[in-house]
Protein backbone atom coordinates (compact mmCIF):
# COMPACT_ATOMS: atom_id res chain seq x y z
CA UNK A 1 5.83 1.16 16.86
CA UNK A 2 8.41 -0.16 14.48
CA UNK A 3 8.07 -3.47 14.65
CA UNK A 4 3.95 -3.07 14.45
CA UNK A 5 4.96 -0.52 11.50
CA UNK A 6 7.48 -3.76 9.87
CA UNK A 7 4.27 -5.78 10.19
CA UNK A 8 1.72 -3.84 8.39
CA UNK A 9 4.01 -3.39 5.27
CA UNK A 10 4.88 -6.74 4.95
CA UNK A 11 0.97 -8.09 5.15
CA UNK A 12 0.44 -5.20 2.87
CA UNK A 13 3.46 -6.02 -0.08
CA UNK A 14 3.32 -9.83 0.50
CA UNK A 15 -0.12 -10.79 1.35
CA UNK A 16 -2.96 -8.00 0.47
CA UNK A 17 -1.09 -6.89 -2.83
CA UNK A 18 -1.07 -10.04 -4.84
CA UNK A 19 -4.77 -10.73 -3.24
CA UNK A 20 -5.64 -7.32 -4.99
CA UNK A 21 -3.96 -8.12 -8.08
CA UNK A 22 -6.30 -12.04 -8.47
CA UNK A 23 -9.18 -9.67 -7.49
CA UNK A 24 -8.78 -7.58 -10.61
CA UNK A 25 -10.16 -3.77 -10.30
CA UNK A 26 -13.63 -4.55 -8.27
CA UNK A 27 -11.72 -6.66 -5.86
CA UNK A 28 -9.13 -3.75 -5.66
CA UNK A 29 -12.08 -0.76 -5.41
CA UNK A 30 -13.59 -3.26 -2.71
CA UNK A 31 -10.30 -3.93 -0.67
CA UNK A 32 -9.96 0.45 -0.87
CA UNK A 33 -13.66 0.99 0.63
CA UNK A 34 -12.55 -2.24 3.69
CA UNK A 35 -8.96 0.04 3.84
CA UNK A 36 -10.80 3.17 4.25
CA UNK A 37 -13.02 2.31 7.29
CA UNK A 38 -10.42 0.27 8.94
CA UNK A 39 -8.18 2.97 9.01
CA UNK A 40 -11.35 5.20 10.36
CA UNK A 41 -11.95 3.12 12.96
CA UNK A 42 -8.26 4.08 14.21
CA UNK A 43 -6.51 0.70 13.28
């Protein structure tokens, strides 16, 4: 669980943030709604 824990912050600070950040607020409101039913799904 840690390392899989490790993982997911790193994609999120170094990969998804500055993604999110180029996207500007739509991309940002978009990557939310893809968060949101990833994370329902149980991922």
């Amino acid at each position: 669980p840690e390392f899989r824990a490790e993982v997911v912050e790193r994609a999120k600070t170094e990969v998804w943030e500055s993604w999110v950040e180029r996207a500007g607020p739509e991309g940002a409101a978009a990557f939310e709604l893809v968060q949101q039913r990833i994370a329902a799904l149980g991922y």
